[in-house]
C-alpha atoms as a PDB file:
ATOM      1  CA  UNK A   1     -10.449  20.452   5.139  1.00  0.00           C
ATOM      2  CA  UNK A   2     -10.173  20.483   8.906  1.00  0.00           C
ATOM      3  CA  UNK A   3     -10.185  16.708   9.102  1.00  0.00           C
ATOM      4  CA  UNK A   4      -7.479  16.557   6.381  1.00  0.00           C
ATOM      5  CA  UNK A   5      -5.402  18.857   7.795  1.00  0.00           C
ATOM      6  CA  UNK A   6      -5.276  17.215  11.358  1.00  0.00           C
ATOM      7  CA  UNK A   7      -5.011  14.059   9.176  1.00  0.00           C
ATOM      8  CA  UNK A   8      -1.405  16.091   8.180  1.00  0.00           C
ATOM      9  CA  UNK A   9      -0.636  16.858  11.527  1.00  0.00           C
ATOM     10  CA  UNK A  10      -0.832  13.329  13.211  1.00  0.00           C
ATOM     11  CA  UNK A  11       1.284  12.279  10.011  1.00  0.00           C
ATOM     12  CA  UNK A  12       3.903  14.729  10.069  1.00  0.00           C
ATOM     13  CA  UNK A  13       4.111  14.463  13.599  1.00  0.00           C
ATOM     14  CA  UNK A  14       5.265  10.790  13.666  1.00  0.00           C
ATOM     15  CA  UNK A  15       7.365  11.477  10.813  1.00  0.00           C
ATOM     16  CA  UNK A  16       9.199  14.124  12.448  1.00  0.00           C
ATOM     17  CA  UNK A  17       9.370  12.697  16.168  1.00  0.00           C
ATOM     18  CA  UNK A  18       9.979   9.360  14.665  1.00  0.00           C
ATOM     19  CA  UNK A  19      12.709  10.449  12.447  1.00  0.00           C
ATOM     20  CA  UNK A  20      14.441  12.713  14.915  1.00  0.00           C
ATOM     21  CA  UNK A  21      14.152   9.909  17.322  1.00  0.00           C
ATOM     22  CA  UNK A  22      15.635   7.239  15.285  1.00  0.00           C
ATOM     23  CA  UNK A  23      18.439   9.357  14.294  1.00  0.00           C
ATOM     24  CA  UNK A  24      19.081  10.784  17.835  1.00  0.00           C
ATOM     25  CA  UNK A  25      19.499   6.842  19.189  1.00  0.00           C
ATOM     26  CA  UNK A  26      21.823   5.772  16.359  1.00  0.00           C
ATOM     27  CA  UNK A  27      23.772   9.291  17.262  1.00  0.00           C
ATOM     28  CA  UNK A  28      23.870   9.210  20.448  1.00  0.00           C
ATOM     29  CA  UNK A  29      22.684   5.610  21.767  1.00  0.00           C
ATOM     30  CA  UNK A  30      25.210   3.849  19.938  1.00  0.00           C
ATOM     31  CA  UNK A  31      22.606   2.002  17.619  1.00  0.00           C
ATOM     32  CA  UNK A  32      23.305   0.891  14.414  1.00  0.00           C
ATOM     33  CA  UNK A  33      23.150   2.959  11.001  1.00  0.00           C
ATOM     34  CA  UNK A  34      20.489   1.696  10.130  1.00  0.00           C
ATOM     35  CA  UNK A  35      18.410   3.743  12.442  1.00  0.00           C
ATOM     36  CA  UNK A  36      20.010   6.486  11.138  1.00  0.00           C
ATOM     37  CA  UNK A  37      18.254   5.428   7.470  1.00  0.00           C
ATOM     38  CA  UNK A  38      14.794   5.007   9.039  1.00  0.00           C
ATOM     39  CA  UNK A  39      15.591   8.432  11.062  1.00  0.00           C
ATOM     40  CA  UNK A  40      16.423  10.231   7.446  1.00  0.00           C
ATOM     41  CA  UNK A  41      13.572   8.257   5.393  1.00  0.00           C
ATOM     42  CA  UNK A  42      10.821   9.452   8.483  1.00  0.00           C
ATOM     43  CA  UNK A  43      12.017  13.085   8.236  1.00  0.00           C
ATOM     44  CA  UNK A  44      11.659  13.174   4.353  1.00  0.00           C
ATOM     45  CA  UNK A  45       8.025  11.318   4.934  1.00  0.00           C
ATOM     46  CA  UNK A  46       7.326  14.376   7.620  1.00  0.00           C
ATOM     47  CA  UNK A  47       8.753  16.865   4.958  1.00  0.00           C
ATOM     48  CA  UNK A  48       6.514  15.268   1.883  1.00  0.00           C
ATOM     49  CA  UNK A  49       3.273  15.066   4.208  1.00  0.00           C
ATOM     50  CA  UNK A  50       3.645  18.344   4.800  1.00  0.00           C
ATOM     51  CA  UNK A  51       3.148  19.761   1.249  1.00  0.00           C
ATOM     52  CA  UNK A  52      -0.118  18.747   1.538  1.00  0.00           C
ATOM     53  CA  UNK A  53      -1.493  21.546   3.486  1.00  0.00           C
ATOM     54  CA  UNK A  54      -3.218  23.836   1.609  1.00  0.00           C
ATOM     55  CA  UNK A  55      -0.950  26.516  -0.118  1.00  0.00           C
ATOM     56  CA  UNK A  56      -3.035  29.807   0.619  1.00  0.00           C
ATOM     57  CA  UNK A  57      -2.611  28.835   4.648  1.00  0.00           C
ATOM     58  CA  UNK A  58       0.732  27.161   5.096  1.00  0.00           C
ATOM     59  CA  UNK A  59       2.489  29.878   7.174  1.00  0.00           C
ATOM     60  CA  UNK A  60      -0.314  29.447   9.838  1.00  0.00           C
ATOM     61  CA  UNK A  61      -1.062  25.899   9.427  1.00  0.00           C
ATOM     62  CA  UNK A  62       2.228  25.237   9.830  1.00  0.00           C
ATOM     63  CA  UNK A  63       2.512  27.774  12.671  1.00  0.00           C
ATOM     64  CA  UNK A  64      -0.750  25.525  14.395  1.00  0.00           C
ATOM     65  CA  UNK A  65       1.288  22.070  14.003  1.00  0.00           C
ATOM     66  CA  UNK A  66       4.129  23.822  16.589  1.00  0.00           C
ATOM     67  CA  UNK A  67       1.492  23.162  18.996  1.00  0.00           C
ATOM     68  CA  UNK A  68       0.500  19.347  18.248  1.00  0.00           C
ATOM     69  CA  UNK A  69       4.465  19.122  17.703  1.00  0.00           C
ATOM     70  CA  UNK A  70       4.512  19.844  21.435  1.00  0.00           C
ATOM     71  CA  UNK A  71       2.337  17.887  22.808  1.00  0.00           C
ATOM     72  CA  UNK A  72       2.989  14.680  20.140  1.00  0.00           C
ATOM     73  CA  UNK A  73       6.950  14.979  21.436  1.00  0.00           C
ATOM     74  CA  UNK A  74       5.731  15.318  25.187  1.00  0.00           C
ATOM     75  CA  UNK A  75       3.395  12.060  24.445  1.00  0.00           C
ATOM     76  CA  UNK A  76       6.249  10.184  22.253  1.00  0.00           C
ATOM     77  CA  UNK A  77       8.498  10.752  25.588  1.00  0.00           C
ATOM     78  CA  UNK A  78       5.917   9.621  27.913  1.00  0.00           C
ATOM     79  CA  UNK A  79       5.021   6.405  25.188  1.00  0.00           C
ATOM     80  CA  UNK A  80       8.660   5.547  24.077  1.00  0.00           C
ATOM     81  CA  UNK A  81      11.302   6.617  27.409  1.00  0.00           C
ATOM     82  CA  UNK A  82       9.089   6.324  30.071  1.00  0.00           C
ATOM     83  CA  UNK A  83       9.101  10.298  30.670  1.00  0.00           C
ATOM     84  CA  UNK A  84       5.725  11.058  32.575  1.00  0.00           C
ATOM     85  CA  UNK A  85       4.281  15.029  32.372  1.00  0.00           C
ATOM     86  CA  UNK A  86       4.091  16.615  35.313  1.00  0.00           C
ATOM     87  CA  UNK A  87       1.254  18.993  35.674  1.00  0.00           C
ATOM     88  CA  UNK A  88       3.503  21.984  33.908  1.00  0.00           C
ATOM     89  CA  UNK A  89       3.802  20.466  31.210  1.00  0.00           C
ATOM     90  CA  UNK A  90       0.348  19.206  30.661  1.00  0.00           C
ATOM     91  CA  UNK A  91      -1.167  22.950  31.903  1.00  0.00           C
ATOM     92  CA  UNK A  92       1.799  23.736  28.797  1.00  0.00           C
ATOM     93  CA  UNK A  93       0.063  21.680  26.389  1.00  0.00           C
ATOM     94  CA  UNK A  94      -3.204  22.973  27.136  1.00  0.00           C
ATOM     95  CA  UNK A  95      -2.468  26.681  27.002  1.00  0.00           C
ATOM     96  CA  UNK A  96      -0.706  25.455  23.444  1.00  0.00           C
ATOM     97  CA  UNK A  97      -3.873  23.345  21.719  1.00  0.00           C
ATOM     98  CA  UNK A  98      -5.950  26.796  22.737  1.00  0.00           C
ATOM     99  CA  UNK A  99      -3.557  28.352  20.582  1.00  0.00           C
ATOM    100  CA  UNK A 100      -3.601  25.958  18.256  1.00  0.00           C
ATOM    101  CA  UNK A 101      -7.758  26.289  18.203  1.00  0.00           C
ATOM    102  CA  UNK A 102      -7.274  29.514  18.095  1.00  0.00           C
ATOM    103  CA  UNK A 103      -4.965  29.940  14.908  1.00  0.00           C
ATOM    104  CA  UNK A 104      -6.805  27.614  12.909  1.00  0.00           C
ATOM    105  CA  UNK A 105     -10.623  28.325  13.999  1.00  0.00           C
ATOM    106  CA  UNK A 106     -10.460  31.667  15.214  1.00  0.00           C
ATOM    107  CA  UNK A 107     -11.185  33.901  12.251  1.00  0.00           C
ATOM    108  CA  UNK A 108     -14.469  31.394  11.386  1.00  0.00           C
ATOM    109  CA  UNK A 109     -15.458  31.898  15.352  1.00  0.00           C
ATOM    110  CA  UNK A 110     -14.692  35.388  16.728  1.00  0.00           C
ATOM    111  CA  UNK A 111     -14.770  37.369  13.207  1.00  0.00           C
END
């Protein structure tokens, strides 16, 4: 379950930073509308991938992909503009995959 649901994560995460990224350029880059299609079509893929978490868990599993949100939009910005972290905002992404670990292991670990 663990390796599907980070499985989910990666997924989601490209769909949504891809989607939002795609449709941000065609808004306000001046691309065509067809980024704006691939943009809408990526955020539907993020929203579909996501209903494959387990139902019992989604409010925190969902909570727990905040934090690889965060660091996948700090890495897309480093990959796709150029945008290097500093050291705040890698000691940032840390302190937010311990929470992440935290949320999703934390109960099997410290309970």
């Amino acid at each position: 379950m663990i390796v599907k649901t980070f499985a989910i994560y990666i997924l989601a995460a490209l769909g949504e930073l891809g989607g939002t990224y795609a449709f941000w350029r065609w808004l306000r880059g001046g691309g065509t509308a067809y980024l704006a299609l691939v943009g809408l079509a990526a955020l539907l893929f993020y929203a579909v991938i996501q209903t494959y978490q387990p139902e019992g868990a989604y409010g925190r599993v969902y909570a727990a992909y905040a934090g690889v949100f965060l660091v996948g939009a700090m890495l897309w910005g480093w990959a796709i503009d150029g945008k290097t972290p500093d050291r705040y905002d890698l000691i940032g992404a840390a302190i937010t995959l311990v929470g992440v670990v935290v949320v999703i292991f934390g109960r099997r670990v410290f309970a």
